[in-house]
Protein backbone atom coordinates (compact mmCIF):
# COMPACT_ATOMS: atom_id res chain seq x y z
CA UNK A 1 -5.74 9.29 -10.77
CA UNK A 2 -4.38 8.07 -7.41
CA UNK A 3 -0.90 7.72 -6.25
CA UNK A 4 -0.45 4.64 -5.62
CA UNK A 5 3.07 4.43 -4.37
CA UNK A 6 2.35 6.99 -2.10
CA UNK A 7 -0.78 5.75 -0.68
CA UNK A 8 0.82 2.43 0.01
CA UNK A 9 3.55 4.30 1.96
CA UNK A 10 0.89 6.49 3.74
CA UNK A 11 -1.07 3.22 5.15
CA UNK A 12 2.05 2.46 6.55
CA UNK A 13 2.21 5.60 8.49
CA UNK A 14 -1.05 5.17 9.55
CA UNK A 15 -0.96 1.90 10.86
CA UNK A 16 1.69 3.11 12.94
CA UNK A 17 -0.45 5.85 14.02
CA UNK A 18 -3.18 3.99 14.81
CA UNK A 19 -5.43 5.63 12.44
CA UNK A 20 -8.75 4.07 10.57
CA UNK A 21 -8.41 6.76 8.22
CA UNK A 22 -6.93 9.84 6.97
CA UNK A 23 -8.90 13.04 5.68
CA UNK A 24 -7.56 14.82 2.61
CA UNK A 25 -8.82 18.10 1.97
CA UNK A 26 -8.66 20.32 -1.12
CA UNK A 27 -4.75 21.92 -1.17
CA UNK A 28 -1.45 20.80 -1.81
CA UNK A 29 -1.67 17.36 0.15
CA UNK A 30 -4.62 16.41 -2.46
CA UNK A 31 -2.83 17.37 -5.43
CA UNK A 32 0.07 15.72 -4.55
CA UNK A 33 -2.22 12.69 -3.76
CA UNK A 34 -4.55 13.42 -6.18
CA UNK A 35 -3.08 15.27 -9.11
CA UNK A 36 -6.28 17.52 -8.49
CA UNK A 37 -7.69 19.93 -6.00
CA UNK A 38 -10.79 22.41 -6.38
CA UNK A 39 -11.37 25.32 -5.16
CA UNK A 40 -11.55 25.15 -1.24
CA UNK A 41 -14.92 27.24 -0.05
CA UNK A 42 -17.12 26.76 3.44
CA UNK A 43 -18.53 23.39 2.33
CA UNK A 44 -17.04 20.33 3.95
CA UNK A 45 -15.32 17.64 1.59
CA UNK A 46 -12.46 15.76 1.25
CA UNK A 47 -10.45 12.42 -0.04
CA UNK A 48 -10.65 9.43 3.09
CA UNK A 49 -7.71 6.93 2.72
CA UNK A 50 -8.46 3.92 4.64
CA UNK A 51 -6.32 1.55 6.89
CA UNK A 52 -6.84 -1.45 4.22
CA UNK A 53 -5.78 1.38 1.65
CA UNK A 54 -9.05 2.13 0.29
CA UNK A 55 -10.32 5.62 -0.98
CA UNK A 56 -13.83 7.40 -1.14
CA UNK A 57 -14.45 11.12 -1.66
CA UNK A 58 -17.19 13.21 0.06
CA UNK A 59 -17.97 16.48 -1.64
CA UNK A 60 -21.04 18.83 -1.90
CA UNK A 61 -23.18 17.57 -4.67
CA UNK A 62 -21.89 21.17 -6.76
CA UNK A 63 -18.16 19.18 -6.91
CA UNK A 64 -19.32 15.73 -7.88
CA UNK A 65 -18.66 15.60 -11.46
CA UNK A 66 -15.24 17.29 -11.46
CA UNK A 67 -14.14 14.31 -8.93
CA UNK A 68 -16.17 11.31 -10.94
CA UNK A 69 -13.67 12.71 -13.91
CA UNK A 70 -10.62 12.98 -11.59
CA UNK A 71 -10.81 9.69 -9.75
CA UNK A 72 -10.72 5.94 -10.94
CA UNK A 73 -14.13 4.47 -11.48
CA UNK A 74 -13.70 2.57 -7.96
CA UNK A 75 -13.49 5.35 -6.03
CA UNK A 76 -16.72 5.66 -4.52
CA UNK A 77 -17.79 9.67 -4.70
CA UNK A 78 -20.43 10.80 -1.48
CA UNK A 79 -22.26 13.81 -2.04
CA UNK A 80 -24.31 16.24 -0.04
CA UNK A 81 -26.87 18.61 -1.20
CA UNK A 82 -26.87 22.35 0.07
CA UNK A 83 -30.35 21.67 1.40
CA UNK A 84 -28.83 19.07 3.58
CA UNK A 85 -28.39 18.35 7.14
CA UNK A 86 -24.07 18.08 6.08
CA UNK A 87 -23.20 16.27 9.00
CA UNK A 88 -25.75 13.98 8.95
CA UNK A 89 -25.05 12.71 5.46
CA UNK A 90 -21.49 12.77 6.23
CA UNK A 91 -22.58 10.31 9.28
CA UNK A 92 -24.18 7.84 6.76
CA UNK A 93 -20.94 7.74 4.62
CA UNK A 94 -19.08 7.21 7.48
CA UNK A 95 -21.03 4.39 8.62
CA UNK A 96 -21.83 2.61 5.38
CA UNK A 97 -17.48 2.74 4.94
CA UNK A 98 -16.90 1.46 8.32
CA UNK A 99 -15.66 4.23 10.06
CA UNK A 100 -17.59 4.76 13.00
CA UNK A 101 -16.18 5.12 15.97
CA UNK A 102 -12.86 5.35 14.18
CA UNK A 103 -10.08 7.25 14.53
CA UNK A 104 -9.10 9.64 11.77
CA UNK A 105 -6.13 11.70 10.72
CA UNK A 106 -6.74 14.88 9.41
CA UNK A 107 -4.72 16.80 6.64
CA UNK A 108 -3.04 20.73 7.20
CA UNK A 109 -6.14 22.25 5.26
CA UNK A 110 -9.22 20.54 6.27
CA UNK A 111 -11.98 23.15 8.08
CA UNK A 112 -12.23 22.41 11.88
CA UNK A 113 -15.84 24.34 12.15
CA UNK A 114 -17.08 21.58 9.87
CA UNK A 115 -14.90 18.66 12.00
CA UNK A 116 -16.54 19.93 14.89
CA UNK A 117 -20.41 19.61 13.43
CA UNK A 118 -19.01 16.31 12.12
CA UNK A 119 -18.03 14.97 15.85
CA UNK A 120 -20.90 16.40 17.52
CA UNK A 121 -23.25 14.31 14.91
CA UNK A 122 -21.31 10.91 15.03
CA UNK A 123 -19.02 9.03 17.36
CA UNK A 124 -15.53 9.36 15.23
CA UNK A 125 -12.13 11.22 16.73
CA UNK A 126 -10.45 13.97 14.76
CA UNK A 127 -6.42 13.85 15.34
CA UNK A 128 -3.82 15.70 13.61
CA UNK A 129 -2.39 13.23 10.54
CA UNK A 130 -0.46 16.23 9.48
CA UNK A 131 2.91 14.18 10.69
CA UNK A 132 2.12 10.60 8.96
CA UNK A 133 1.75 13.07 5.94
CA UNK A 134 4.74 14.95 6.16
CA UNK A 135 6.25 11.71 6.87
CA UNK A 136 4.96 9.51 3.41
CA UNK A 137 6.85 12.00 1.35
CA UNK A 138 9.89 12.62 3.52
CA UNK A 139 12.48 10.23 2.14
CA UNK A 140 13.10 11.29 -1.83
CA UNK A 141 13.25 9.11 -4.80
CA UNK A 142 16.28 9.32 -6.91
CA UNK A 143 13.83 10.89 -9.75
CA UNK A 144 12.88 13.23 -6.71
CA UNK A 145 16.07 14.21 -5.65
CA UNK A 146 17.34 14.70 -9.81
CA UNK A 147 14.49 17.10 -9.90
CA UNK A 148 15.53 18.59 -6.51
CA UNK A 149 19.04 19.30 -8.48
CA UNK A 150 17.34 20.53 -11.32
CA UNK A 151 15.46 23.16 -9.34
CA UNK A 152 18.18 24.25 -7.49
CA UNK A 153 20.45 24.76 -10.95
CA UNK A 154 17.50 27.02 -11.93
CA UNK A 155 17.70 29.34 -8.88
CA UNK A 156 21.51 29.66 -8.76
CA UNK A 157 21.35 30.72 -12.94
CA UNK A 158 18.89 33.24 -11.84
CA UNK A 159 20.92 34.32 -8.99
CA UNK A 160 24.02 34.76 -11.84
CA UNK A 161 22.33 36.86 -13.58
CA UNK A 162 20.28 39.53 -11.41
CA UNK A 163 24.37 40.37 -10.10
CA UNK A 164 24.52 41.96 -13.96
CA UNK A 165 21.23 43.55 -13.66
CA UNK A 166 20.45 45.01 -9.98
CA UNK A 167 21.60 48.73 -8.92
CA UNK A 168 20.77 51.39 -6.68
CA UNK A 169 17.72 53.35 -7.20
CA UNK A 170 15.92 50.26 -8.37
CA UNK A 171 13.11 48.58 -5.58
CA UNK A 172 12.45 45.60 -4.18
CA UNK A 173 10.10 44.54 -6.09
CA UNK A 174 11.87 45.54 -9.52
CA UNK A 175 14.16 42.74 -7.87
CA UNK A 176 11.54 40.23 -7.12
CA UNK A 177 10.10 40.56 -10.67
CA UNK A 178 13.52 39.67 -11.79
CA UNK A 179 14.06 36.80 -9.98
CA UNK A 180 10.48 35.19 -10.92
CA UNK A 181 10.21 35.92 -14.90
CA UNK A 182 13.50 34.61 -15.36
CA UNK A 183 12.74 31.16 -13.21
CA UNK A 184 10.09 30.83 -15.24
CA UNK A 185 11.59 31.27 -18.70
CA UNK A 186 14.11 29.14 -17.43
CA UNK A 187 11.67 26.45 -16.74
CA UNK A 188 10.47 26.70 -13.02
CA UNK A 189 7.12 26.45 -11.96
CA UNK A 190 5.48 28.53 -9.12
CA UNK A 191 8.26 30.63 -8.29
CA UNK A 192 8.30 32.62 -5.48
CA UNK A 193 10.69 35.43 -3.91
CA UNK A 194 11.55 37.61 -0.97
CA UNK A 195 13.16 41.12 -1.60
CA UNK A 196 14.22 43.23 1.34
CA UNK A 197 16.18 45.69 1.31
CA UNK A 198 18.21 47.46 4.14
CA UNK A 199 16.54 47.02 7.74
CA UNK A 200 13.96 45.14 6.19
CA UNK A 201 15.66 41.95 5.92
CA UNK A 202 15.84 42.08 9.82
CA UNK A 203 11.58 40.60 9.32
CA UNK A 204 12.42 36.76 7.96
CA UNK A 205 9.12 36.77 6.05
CA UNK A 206 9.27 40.40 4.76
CA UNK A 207 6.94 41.04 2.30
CA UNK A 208 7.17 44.47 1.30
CA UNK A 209 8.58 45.40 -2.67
CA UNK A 210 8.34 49.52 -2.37
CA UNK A 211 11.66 50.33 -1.06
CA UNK A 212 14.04 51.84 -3.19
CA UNK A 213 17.83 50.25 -3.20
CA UNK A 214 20.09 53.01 -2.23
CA UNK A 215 24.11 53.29 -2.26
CA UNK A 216 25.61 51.39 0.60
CA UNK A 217 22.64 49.36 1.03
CA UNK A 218 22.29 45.52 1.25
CA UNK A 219 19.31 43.17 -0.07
CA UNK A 220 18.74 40.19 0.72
CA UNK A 221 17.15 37.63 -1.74
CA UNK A 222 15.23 34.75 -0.41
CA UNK A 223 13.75 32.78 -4.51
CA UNK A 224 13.08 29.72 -5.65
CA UNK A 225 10.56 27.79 -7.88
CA UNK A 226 9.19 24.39 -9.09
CA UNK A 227 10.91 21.30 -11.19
CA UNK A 228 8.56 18.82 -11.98
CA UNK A 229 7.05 19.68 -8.71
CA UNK A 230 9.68 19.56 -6.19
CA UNK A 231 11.06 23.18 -4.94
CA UNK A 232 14.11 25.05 -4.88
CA UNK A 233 14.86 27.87 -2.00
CA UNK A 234 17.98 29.57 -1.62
CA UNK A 235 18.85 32.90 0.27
CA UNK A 236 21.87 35.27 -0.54
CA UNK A 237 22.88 38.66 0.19
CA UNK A 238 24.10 41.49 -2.14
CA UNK A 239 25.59 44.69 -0.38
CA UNK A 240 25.75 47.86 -2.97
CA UNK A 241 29.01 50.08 -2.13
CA UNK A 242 31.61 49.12 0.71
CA UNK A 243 30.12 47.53 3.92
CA UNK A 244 30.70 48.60 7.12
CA UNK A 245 33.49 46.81 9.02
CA UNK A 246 30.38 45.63 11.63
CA UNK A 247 28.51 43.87 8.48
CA UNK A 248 31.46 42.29 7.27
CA UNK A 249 31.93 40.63 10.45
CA UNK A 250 28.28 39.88 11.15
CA UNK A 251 28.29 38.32 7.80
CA UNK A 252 30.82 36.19 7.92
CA UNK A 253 29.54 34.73 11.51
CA UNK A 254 26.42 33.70 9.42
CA UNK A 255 28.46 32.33 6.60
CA UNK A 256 30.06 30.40 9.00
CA UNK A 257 27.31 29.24 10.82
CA UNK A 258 26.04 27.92 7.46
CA UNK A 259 28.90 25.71 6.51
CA UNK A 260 29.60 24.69 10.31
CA UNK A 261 26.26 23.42 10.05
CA UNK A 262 25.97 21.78 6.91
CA UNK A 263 29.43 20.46 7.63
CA UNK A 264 27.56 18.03 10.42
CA UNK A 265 24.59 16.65 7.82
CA UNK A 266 25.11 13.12 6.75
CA UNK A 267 23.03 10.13 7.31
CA UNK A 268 22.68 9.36 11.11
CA UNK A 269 23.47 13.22 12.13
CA UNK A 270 21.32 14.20 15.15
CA UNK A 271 18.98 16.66 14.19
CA UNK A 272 19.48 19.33 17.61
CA UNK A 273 22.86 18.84 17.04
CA UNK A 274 22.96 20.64 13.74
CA UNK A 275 21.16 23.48 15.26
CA UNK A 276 22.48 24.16 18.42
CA UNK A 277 25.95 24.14 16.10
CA UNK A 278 24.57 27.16 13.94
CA UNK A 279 23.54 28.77 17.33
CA UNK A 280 26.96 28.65 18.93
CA UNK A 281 28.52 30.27 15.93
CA UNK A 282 26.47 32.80 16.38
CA UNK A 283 26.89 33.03 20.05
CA UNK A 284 30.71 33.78 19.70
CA UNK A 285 28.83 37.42 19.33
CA UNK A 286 26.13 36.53 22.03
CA UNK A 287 23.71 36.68 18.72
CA UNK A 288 21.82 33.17 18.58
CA UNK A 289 18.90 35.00 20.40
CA UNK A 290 18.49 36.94 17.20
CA UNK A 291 18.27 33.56 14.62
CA UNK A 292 14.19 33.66 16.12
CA UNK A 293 13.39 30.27 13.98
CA UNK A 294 14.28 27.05 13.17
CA UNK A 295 17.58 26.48 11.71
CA UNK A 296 15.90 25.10 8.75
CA UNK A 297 13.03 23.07 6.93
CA UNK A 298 12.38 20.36 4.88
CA UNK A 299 11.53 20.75 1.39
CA UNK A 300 10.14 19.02 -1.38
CA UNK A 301 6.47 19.13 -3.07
CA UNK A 302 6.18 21.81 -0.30
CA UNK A 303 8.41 25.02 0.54
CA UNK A 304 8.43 23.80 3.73
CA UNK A 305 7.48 20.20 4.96
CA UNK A 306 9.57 17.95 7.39
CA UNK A 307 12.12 17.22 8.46
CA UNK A 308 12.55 20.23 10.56
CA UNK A 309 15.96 20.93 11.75
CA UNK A 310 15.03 22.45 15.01
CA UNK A 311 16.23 21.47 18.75
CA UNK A 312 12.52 20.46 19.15
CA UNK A 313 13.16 17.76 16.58
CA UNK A 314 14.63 14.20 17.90
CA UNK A 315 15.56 12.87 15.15
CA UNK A 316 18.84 11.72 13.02
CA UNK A 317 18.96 11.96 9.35
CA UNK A 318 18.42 9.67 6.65
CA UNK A 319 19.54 9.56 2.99
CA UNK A 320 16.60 10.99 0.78
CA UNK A 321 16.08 13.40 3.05
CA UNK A 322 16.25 17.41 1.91
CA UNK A 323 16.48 20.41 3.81
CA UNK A 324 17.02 23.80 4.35
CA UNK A 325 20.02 25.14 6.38
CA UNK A 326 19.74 28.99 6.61
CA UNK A 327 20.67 30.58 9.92
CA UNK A 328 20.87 34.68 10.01
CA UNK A 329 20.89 37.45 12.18
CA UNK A 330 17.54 39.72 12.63
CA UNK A 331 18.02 42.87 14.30
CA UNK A 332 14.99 45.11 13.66
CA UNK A 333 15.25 48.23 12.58
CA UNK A 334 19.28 47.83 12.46
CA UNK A 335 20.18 44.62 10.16
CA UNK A 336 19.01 41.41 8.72
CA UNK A 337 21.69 38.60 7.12
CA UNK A 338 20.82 35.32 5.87
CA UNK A 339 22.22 32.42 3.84
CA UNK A 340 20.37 29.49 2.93
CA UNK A 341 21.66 26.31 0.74
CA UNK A 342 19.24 23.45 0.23
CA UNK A 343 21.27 20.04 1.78
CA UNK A 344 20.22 16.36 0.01
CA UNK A 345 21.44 13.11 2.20
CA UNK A 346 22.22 11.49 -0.92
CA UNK A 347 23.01 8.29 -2.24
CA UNK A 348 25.15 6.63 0.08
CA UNK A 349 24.04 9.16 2.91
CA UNK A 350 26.63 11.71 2.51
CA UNK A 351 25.50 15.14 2.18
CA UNK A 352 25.07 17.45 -1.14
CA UNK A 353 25.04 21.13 -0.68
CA UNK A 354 22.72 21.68 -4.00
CA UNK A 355 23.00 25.24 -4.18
CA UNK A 356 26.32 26.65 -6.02
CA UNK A 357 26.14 30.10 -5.58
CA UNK A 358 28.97 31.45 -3.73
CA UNK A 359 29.04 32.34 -0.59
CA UNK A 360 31.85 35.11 -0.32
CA UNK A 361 30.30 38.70 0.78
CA UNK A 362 29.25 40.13 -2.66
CA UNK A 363 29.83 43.97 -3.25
CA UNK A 364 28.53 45.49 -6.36
C-alpha cells in the first residue's frame, strides 16, 4: 500500500523544490512510505514519486514479485536483469515515465555509485530531496503526537523501575539489557539504549556495555523505543554514592540549561535562539565549547529527523512539531552529563515537556 496522505503532502514539497521526482530507496523513508522495504544490497532500485503524484518502482528483476505484492496494481513495477546493462534500462524507464532531463530528489539511503552510472547514461540531475522528506513528516497529527505521548510514558516507566534494580558491580550493558526487555514487555517497538558509565559518558554516542559500575560512579542512560511507530528518547543520569561537590554543580548547570531552554519552545520560537540559550547557561562556567552538537533533534518515525534545533537552523517553530532538547557537558576522559526531554508544540502551540522523569540529581 501507498500513503496517500503523505504523498500528497510530499508533492507539495516538491513542487516547491522544483523537483520532477523524488527517489525512494529501500530504508526507513520507504517503509514509512511504503509500509515495506527489502533488503538493501549493490543493485540499484527504488520507489519514484512524481510531480503529478504518480508512483513506479524500479527493482532488479530478483525483487519484482515481493513489490507486485506490496504495491497497488497501478503502480507500474520496472525491472532489470543481472545480465543487464542497469543504467541503460533504468534510462528507458526514465524516458517512457517522462523524466528525462528532469530533476530528481533523492532519499538519505539511495547508492550514489549507482546515481553516478545512472547520470553518466542519461541526461537527469541527482539533488538531495532529503529536506522535502524530512519536511512531509515534520508537522505531527494529533494520532501522531498521542502516540508520541504514549512512547514517552513507556520510557519514563522503564526509567522508574531500573532506579530499584541498578547497583554497583553491575555493567553497562547489564543496564542496557534492562532498559530494552522491559520497553518491550511494556509494549515498545525497536528500542534502543546508551549505557555509559563514568568517563564514558564524556563520548555522546558511546557504545561500549563492558564497564563495570563501581561505588561513586555515575551512568548515564540515553533509551527509548517505538509506539505505533513514532519514537521516544530520553537521557538521565544516576550517580551511585555521594557526588563530588564539582558534579553537583556541573549538573545542575545542565539541568538548567535544559529547562532554560525548553522554557523558550512555543509556536513562533526562533530556532538559534533556543540554542544559543542552552549555550549561555553553560557558558556561566565557560563550558558551551564542551556541548560539541546540536542542542537537539527532531523526532518522530525517525530517532532523529528535522527540525534540528541548531544555530545553523533559521527557523521558528510550529505546533506539531517534536523535538529533542538535551544539552550536556563532554569532557573526555574526566566527565560526561546529559539530560534530554522530548518537547511537542502542541495543540494551541504551547509547549509539552513529554518526558516526566524528574530531573533532581539522583543518588542511589
Amino acid at each position: 500500500m501507498l500513503n496517500a496522505f503523505y504523498i500528497d503532502k510530499l508533492v507539495r514539497e516538491m513542487r516547491t523544490e522544483g523537483f520532477d521526482a523524488v527517489l525512494v530507496a529501500p530504508g526507513e523513508e520507504l517503509e514509512f512510505l511504503t509500509g515495506f522495504s527489502p533488503m538493501l544490497c549493490e543493485r540499484f532500485q527504488g520507489l519514484f514519486i512524481k510531480s503529478d503524484g504518480r508512483c513506479f518502482y524500479i527493482c532488479n528483476l530478483l525483487y519484482e514479485g515481493e513489490f507486485r505484492k506490496a504495491l497497488p496494481d497501478d503502480v507500474p513495477v520496472y525491472t532489470w536483469f543481472d545480465g543487464d546493462d542497469m543504467a541503460e534500462k533504468v534510462k528507458g524507464f526514465l524516458e517512457k515515465e517522462g523524466l528525462m532531463h528532469g530533476v530528481i530528489g533523492v532519499g538519505g539511503t539511495a547508492q550514489a555509485f549507482s546515481l553516478f552510472l545512472i547520470a553518466d547514461a542519461c541526461p537527469v540531475t541527482w539533488r538531495s530531496g532529503k529536506a522535502a522528506l524530512e519536511r512531509m513528516r515534520m508537522i505531527k497529527t494529533p494520532s501522531e503526537m498521542e502516540s508520541l505521548r504514549e512512547s514517552a510514558r513507556i520510557a519514563d516507566r522503564v526509567f522508574s523501575e531500573i532506579l530499584d534494580y541498578i547497583k554497583p558491580g553491575m555493567t553497562e550493558g547489564d543496564a542496557a539489557s534492562f532498559l530494552l526487555r522491559r520497553m518491550t514487555e511494556l509494549g515498545g517497538k525497536r528500542p534502543e539504549c546508551i549505557a555509559a558509565a563514568g568517563a564514558n559518558a564524556a563520548f555522546p554516542h558511546y557504545m561500549g556495555t563492558s564497564a563495570v559500575i563501581k561505588e561513586r560512579d555515575s551512568l548515564l542512560l540515553d533509551f527509548g523505543c517505538t509506539y505505533r511507530g513514532l519514537y521516544s528518547d530520553m537521557t538521565r543520569m544516576i550517580y551511585f554514592g555521594e557526588p563530588s561537590a564539582r558534579e553537583r554543580t556541573l549538573y545542575n548547570l545542565v539541568r538548567r540549561a535544559n529547562e532554560e531552554a525548553e522554557d523558550l519552545c512555543r509556536a513562533g520560537a526562533y530556532i538559534p535562539d533556543i540554542d544559543r540559550r542552552a549555550r549561555e547557561v553553560l557558558d556561566e562556567m565557560g563550558l558551551s565549547h564542551t556541548l560539541v552538537n546540536r542542542l537537539g533533534h527532531g523526532i518522530g518515525y525517525t530517532v532523529h529527523e528535522a527540525p534540528d534545533i541548531k544555530a545553523s537552523n533559521p527557523i521558528h517553530l510550529e505546533e506539531g512539531m517534536a523535538f529533542s532538547i538535551e544539552p550536556g557537558i563532554y569532557i573526555p576522559g574526566e566527565i560526561g552529563i546529559r539530560v534530554e526531554d522530548i518537547v511537542l508544540i502542541g495543540t494551541g502551540g504551547e509547549r509539552e515537556v513529554l518526558n516526566r522523569s524528574t530531573k533532581e540529581m539522583i543518588v542511589l
